[in-house]
C-alpha atoms as a PDB file:
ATOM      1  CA  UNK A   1      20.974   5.742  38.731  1.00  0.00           C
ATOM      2  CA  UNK A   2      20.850   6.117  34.900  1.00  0.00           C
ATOM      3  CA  UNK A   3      20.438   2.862  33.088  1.00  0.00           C
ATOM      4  CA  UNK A   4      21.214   3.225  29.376  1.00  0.00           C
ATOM      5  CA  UNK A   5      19.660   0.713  26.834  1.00  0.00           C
ATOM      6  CA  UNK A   6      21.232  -2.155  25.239  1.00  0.00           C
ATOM      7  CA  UNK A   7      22.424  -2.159  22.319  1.00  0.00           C
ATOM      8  CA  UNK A   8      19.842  -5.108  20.708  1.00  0.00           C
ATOM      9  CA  UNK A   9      17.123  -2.276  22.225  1.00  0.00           C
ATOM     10  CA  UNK A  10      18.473   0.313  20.141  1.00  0.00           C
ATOM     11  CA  UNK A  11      18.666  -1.602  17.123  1.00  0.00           C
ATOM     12  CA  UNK A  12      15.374  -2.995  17.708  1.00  0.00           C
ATOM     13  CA  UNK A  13      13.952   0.566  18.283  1.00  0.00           C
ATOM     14  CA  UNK A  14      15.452   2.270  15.718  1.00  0.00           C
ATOM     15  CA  UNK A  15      14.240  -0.693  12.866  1.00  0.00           C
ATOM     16  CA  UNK A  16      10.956   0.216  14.421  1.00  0.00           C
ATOM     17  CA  UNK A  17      12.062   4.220  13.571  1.00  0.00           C
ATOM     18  CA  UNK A  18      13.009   3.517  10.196  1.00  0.00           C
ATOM     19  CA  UNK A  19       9.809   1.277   9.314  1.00  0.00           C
ATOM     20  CA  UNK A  20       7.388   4.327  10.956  1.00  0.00           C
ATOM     21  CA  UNK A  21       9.612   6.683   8.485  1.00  0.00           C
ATOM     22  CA  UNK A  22       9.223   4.668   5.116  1.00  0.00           C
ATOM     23  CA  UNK A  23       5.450   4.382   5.953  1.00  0.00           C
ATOM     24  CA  UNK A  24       5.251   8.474   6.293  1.00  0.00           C
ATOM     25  CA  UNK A  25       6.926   8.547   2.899  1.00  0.00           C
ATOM     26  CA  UNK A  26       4.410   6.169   1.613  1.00  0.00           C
ATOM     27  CA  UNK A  27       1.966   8.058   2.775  1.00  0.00           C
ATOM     28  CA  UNK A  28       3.041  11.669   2.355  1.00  0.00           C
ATOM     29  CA  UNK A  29       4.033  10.478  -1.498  1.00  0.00           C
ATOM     30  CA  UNK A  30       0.381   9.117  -1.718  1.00  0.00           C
ATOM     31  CA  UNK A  31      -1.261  12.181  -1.073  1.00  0.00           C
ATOM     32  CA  UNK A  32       1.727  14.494  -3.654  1.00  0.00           C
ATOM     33  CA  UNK A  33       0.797  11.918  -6.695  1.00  0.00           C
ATOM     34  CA  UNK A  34      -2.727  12.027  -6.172  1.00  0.00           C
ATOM     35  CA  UNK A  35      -3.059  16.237  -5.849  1.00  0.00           C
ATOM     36  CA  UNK A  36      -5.341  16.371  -2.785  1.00  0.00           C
ATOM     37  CA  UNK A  37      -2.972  18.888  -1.870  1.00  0.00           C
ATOM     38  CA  UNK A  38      -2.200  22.691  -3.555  1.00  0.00           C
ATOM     39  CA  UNK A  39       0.915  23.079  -5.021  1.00  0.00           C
ATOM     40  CA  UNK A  40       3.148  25.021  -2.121  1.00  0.00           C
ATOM     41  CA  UNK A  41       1.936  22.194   0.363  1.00  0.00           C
ATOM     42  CA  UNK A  42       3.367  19.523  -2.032  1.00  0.00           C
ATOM     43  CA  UNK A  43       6.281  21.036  -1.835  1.00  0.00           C
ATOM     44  CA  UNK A  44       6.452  21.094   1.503  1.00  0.00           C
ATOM     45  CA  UNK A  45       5.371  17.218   1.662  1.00  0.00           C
ATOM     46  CA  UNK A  46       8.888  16.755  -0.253  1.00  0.00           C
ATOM     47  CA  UNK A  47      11.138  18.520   2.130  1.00  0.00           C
ATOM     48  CA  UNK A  48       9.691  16.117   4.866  1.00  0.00           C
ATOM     49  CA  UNK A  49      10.057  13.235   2.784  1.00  0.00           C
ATOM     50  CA  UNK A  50      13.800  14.284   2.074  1.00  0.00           C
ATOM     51  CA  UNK A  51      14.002  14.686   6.415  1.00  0.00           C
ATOM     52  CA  UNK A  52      12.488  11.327   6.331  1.00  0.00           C
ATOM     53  CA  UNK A  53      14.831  10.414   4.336  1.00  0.00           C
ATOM     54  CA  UNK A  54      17.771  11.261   6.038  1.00  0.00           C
ATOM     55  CA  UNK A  55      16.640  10.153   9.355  1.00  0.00           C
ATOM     56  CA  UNK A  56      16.472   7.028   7.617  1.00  0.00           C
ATOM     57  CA  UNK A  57      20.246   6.904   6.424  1.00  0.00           C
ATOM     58  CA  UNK A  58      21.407   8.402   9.798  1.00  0.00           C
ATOM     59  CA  UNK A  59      19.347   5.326  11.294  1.00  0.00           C
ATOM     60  CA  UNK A  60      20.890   2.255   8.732  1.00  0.00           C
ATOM     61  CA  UNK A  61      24.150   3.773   9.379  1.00  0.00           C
ATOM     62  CA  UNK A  62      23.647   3.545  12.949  1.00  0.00           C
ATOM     63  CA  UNK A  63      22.508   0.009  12.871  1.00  0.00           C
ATOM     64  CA  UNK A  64      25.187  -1.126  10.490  1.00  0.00           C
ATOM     65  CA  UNK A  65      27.517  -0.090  13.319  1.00  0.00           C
ATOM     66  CA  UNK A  66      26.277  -2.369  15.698  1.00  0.00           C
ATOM     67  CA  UNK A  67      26.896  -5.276  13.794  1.00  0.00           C
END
C-alpha cells in the first residue's frame, strides 16, 4: 500500500526546500564576491545559483497552489 503525503507535508517540506536553497545562494554568492574561487569556477557557482533559483520559483509556485 502506497501512502502519499498530505498536502500541509508537502508545503511544509518544500518551505523547508526553498529555505535550504536561499541559504546555498547565500553561501555560494559569499564565496563569488569574496574571490576564493578562480574565475571559470565562479562561473560555474552562478549557473547553480540560477538552478537554485529556479527550483525556488518551481517551489513558491507549487505552494501558492495549495492555498
Amino acid at each position: 500500500m502506497t501512502f502519499e503525503k498530505s498536502r500541509i507535508t508537502q508545503i511544509q517540506e518544500a518551505q523547508n526546500e526553498i529555505s535550504d536553497c536561499q541559504e546555498a545562494i547565500i553561501e555560494l554568492e559569499s564565496v563569488i564576491k569574496n574571490a576564493y574561487v578562480f574565475d571559470t569556477h565562479a562561473l560555474i557557482m552562478q549557473k547553480w545559483i540560477k538552478e537554485y533559483q529556479t527550483r525556488i520559483e518551481y517551489l513558491e509556485n507549487f505552494i501558492g497552489e495549495g492555498e
